[in-house]
C-alpha atoms as a PDB file:
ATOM      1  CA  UNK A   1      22.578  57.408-192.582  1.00  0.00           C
ATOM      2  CA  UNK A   2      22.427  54.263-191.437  1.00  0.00           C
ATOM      3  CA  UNK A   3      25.432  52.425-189.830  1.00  0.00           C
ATOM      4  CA  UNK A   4      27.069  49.006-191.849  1.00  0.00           C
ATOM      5  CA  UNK A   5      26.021  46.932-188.925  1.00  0.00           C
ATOM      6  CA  UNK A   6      22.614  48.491-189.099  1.00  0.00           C
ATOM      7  CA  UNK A   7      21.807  47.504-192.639  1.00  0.00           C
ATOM      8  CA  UNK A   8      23.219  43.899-192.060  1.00  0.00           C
ATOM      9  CA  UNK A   9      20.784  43.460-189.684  1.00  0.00           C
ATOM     10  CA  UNK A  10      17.791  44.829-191.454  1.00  0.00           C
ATOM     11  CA  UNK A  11      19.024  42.409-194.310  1.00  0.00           C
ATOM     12  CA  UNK A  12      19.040  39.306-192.127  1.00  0.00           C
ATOM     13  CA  UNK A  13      15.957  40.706-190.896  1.00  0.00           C
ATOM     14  CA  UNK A  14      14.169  40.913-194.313  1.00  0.00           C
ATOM     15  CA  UNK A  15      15.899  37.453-194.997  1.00  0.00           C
ATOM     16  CA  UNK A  16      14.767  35.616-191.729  1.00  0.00           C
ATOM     17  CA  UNK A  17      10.856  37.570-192.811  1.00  0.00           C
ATOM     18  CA  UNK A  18      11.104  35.813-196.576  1.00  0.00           C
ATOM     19  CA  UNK A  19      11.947  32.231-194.733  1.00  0.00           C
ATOM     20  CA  UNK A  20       9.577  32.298-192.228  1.00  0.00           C
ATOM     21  CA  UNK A  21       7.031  33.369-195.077  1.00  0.00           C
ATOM     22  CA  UNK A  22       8.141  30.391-197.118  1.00  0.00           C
ATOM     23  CA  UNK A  23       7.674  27.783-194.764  1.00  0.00           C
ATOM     24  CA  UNK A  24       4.656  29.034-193.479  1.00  0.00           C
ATOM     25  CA  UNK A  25       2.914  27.977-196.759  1.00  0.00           C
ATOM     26  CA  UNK A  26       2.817  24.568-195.614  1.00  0.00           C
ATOM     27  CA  UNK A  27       1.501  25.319-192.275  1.00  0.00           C
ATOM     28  CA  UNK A  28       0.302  21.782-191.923  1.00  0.00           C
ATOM     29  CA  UNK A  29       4.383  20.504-191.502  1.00  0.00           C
ATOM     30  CA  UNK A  30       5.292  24.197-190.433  1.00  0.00           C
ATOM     31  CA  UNK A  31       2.476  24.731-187.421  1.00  0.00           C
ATOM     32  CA  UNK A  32       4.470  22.901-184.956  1.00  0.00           C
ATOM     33  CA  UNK A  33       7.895  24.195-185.077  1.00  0.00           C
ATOM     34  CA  UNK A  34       5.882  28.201-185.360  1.00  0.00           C
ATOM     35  CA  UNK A  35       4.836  27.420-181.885  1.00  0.00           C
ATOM     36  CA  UNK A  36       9.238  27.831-180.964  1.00  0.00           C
ATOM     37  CA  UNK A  37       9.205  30.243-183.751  1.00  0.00           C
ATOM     38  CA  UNK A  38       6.933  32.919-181.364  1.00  0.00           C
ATOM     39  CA  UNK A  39       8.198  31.870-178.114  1.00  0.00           C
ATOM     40  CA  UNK A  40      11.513  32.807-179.334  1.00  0.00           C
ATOM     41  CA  UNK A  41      10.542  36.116-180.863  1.00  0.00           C
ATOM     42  CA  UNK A  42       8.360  36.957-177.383  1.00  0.00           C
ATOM     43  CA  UNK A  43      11.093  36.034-175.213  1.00  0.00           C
ATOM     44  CA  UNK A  44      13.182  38.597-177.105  1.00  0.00           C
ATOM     45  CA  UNK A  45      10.868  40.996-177.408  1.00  0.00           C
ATOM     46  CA  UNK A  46      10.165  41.092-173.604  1.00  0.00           C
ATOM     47  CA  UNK A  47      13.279  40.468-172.070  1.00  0.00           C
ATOM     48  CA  UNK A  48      15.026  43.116-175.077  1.00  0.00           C
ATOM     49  CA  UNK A  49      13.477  45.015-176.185  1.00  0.00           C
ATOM     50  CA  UNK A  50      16.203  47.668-177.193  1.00  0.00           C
ATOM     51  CA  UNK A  51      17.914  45.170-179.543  1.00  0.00           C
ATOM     52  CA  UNK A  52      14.730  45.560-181.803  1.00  0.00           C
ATOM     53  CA  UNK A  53      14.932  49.064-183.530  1.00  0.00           C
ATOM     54  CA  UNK A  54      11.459  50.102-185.042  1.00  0.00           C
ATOM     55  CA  UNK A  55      13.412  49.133-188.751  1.00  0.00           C
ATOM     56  CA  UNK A  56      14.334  45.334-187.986  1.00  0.00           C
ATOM     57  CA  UNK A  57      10.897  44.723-185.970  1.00  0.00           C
ATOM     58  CA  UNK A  58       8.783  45.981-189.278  1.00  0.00           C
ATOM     59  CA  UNK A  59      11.249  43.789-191.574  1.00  0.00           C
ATOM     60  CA  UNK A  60      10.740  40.627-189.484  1.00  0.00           C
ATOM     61  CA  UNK A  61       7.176  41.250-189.002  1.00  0.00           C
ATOM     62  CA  UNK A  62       5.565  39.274-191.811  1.00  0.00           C
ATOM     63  CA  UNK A  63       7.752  36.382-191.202  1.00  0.00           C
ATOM     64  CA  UNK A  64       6.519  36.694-187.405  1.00  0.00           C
ATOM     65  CA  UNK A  65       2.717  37.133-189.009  1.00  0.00           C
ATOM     66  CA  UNK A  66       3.118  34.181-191.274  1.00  0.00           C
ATOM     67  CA  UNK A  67       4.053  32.097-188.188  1.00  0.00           C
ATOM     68  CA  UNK A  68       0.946  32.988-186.273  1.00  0.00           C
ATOM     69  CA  UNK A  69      -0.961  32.422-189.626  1.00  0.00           C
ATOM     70  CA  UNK A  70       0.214  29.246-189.806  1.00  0.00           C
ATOM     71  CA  UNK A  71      -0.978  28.467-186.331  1.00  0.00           C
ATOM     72  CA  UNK A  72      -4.137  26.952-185.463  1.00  0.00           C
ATOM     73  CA  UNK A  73      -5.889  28.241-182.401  1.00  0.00           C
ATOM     74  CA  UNK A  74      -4.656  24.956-180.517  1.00  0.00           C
ATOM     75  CA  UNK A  75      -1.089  25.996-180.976  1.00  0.00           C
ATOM     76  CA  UNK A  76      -1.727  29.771-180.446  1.00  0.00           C
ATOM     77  CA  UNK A  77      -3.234  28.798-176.731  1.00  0.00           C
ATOM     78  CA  UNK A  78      -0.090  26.844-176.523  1.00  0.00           C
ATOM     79  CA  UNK A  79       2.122  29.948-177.028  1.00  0.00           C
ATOM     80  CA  UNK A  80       0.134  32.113-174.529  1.00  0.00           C
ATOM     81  CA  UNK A  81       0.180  29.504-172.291  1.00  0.00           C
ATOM     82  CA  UNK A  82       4.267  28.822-171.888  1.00  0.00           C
ATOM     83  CA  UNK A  83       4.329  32.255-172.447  1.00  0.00           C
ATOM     84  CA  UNK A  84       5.527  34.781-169.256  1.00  0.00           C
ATOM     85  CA  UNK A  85       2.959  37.092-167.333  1.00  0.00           C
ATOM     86  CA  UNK A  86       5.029  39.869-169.059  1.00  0.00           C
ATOM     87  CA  UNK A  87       5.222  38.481-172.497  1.00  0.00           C
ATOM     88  CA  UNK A  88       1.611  37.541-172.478  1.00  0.00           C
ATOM     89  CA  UNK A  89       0.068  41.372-173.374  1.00  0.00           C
ATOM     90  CA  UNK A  90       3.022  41.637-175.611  1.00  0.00           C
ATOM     91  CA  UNK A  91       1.395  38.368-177.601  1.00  0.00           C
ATOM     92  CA  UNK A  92      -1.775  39.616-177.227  1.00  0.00           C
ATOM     93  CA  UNK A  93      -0.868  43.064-178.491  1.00  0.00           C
ATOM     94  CA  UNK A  94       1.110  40.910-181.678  1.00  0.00           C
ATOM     95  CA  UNK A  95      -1.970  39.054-182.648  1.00  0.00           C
ATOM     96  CA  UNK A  96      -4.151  41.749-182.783  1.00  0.00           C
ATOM     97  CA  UNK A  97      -1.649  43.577-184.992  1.00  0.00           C
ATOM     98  CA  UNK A  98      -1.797  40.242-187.081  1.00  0.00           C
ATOM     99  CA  UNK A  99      -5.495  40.630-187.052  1.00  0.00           C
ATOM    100  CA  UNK A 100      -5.826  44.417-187.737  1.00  0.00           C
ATOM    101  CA  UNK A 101      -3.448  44.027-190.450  1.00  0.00           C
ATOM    102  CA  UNK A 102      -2.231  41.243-192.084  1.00  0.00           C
ATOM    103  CA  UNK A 103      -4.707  39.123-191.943  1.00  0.00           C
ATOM    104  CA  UNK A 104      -8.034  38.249-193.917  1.00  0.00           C
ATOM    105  CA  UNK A 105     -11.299  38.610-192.027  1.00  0.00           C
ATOM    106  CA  UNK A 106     -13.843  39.877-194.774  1.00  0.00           C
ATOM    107  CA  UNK A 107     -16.128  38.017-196.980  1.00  0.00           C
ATOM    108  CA  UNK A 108     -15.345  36.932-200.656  1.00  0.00           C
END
């Protein structure tokens, strides 16, 4: 059973996901400000990693996902570049999970 702090968090989780996923449909406005959106989430990631239980990382994840969609490959270099030597095989690791699984590569 989960604790009542525990399922707040995998709410605000879900609810920070759906926003993210929102405002990444108009990546063209969005793309800039998804650039802070990953920093932020990488500088957590590396320098917390405990605070991110397996249940609020997958509920996040799409929002996260929908950020780096948004992202052209300008503003992806961007991230990796302002990035840490830590956090930078965490990002890489992230967008090949994007790759592998959220996004589109086949033919239509």
């Amino acid at each position: 059973r989960r604790s009542p702090l525990h399922t707040a968090m995998l709410e605000a989780a879900r609810s920070v996901g759906r926003v993210l996923e929102g405002l990444a449909g108009d990546s063209k406005r969005f793309n800039k400000y998804a650039v802070h959106v990953l920093l932020l989430y990488m500088h957590i990631a590396e320098h917390h990693p405990a605070a991110w239980p397996a249940s609020i990382k997958e509920a996040l994840l799409p929002g996260i996902f929908a950020a780096i969609d948004a992202c052209g490959q300008h503003e992806l270099q961007q991230v990796h570049g302002m990035l840490s030597l830590g956090a930078r095989p965490l990002f890489q690791a992230l967008c090949s999970d994007f790759k592998r699984s959220y996004k589109y590569v086949g033919e239509a």
